[in-house]
Protein backbone atom coordinates (compact mmCIF):
# COMPACT_ATOMS: atom_id res chain seq x y z
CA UNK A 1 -22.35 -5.15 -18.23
CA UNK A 2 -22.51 -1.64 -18.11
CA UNK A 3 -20.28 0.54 -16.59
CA UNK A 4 -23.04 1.72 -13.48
CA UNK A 5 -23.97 -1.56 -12.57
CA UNK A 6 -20.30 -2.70 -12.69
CA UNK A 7 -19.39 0.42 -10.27
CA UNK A 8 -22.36 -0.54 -8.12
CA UNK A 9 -20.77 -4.23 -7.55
CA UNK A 10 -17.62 -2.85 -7.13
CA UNK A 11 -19.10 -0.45 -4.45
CA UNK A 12 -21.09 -2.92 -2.58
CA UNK A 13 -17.64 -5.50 -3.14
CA UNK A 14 -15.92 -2.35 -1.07
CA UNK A 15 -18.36 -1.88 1.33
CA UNK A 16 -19.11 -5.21 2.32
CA UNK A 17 -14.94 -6.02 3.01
CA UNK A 18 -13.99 -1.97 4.70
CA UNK A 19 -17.74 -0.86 5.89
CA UNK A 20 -17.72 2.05 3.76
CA UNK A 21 -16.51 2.88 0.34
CA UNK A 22 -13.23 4.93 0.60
CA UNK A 23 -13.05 8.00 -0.81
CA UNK A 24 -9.91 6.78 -3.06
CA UNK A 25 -12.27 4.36 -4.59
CA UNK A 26 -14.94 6.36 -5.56
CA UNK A 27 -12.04 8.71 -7.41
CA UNK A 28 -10.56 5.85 -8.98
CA UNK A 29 -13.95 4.77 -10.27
CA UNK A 30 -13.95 7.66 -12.67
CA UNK A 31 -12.10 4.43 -14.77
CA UNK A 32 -13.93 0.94 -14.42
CA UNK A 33 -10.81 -0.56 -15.16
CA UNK A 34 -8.39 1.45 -13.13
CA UNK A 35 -10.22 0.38 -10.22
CA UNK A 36 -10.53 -2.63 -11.11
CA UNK A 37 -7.02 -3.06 -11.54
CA UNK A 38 -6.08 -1.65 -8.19
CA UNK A 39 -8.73 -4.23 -6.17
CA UNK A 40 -7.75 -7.10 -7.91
CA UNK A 41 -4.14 -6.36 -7.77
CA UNK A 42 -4.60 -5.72 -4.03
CA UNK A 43 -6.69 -9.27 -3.49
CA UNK A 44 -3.72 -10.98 -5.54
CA UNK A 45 -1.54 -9.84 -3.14
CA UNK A 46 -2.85 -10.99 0.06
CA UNK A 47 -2.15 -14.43 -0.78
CA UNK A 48 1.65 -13.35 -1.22
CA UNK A 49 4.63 -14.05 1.73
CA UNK A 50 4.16 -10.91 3.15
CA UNK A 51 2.19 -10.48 6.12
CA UNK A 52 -0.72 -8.23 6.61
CA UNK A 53 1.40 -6.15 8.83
CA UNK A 54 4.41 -6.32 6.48
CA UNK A 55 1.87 -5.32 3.40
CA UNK A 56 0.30 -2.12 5.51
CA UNK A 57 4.25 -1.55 6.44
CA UNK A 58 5.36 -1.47 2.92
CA UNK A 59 2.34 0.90 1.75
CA UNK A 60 2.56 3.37 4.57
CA UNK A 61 6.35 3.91 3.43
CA UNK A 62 5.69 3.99 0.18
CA UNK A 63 2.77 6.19 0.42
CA UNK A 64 4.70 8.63 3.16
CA UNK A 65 7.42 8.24 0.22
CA UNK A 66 5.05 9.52 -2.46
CA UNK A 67 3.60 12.39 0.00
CA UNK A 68 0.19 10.87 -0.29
CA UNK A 69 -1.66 12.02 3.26
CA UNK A 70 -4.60 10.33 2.16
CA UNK A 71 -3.12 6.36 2.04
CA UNK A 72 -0.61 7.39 4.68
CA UNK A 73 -3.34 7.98 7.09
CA UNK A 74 -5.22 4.91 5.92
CA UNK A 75 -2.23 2.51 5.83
CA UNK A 76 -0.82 4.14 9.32
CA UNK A 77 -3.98 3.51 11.22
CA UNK A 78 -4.15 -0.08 9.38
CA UNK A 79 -0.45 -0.63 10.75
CA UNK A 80 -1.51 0.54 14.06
CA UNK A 81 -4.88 -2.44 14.30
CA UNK A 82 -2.16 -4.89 13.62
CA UNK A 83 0.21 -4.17 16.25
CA UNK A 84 2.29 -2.05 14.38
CA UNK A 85 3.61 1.89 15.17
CA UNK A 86 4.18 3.91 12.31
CA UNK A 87 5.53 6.32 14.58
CA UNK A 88 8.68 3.79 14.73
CA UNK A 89 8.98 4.07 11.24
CA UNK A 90 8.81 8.10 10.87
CA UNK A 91 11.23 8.48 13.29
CA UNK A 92 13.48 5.75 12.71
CA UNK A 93 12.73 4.02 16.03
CA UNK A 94 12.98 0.23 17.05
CA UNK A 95 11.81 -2.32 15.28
CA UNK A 96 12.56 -5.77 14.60
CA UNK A 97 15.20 -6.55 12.23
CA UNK A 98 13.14 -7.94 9.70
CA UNK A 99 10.66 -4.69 9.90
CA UNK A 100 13.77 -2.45 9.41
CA UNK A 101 14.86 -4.45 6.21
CA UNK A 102 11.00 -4.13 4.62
CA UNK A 103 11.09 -0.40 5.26
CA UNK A 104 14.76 -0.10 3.47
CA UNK A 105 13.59 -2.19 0.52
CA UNK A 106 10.41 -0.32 0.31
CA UNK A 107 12.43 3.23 0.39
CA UNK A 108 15.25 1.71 -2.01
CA UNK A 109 12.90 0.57 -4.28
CA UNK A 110 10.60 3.75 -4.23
CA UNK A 111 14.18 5.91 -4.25
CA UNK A 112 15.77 4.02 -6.85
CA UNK A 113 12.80 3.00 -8.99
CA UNK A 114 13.35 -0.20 -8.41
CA UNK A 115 17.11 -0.16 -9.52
CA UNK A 116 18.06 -2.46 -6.81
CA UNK A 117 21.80 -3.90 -7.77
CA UNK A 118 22.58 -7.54 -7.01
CA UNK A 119 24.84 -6.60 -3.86
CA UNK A 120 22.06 -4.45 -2.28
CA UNK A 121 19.52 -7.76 -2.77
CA UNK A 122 21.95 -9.82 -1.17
CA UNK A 123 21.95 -7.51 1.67
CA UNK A 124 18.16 -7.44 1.95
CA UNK A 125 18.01 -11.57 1.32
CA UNK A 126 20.86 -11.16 4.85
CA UNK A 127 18.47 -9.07 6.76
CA UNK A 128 15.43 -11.32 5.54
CA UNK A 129 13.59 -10.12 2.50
CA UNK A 130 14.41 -12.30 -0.45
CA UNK A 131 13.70 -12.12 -3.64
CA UNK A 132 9.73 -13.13 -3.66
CA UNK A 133 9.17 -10.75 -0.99
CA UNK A 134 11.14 -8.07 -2.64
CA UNK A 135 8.78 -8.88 -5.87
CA UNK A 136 5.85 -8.64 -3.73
CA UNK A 137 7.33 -5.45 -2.12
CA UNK A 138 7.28 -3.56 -5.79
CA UNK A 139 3.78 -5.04 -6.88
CA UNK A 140 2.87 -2.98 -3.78
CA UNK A 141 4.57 -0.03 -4.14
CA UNK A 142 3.04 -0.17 -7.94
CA UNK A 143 -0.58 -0.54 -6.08
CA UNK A 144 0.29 2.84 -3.86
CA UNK A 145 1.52 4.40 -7.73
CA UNK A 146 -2.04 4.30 -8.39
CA UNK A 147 -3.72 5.61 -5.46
CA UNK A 148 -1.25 7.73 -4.33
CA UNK A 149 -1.22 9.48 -8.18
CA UNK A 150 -4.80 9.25 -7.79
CA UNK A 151 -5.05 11.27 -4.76
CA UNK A 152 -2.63 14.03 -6.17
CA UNK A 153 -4.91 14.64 -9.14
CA UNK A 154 -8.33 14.38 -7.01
CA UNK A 155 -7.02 16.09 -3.92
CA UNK A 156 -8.79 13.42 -2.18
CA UNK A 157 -10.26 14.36 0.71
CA UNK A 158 -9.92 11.77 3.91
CA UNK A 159 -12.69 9.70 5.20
CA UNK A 160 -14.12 10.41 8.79
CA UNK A 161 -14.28 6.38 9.44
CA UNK A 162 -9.92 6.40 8.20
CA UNK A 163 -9.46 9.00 11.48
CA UNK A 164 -11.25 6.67 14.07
């Protein structure tokens, strides 16, 4: 196949699941297989523990962690359609116990590059995140590497429909 049609599928793929084709995935189509690398690791991952909520949680940190404003506009209003304030999470306001210990493991891991000791995973399997979901938690914080590294390099600029 060659490599317009395959963008073309992978645009209309986009488009058909969002309503528009993000402005992070036209960049990352510069590389066929980058992107597809990033969309199928992203599909992989919504069959994991996590929640959708909990996955938008965990890339909104890590993408506010990065200093990406492009996904951490996308992922915050994401967050915010499923109930969730990132607000809470910028300020360090309430949230459940279990939201709290995603956040931590998502800075720790981002912080530490994933140097997370055996004492500090039993802490996080106490508060509710054990080791599968801390798994899941770095495949997503490797999915933000991309797109967040993308945006650095492209200067991405936000889509309209990501404000709304």
């Amino acid at each position: 196949m060659d490599a317009s049609l395959a963008e073309g599928q992978i645009f209309d793929a986009v488009k058909a699941k969002f309503g528009f084709v993000p402005n992070v995935i036209r960049e990352l189509a510069a590389s066929p297989a980058a992107v597809r690398a990033y969309l199928a690791g992203q599909e992989a991952l919504e069959s994991g523990r996590l929640s959708p909520a909990e996955r938008q949680l965990v890339q909104y940190v890590a993408s506010k962690s990065h200093g990406c404003g492009y996904c951490s506009t996308a992922h915050g209003g994401l967050l915010r359609r499923l109930g969730g304030d990132p607000k809470l999470v910028d300020s360090d306001g309430p949230m459940s116990a279990r939201d709290r210990a995603i956040v931590h493991a998502t800075r720790l891991i981002v912080d530490s590059r994933g140097q997370v000791d055996s004492a500090e995973q039993g802490r996080l399997a106490a508060a509710g995140v054990d080791r599968s979901e801390l798994l899941e938690i770095v495949a997503l914080v490797a999915m933000k590497v991309i797109t967040n590294y993308t945006n650095h390099i492209a200067q991405t600029k936000i889509d309209p429909e990501l404000l709304k």
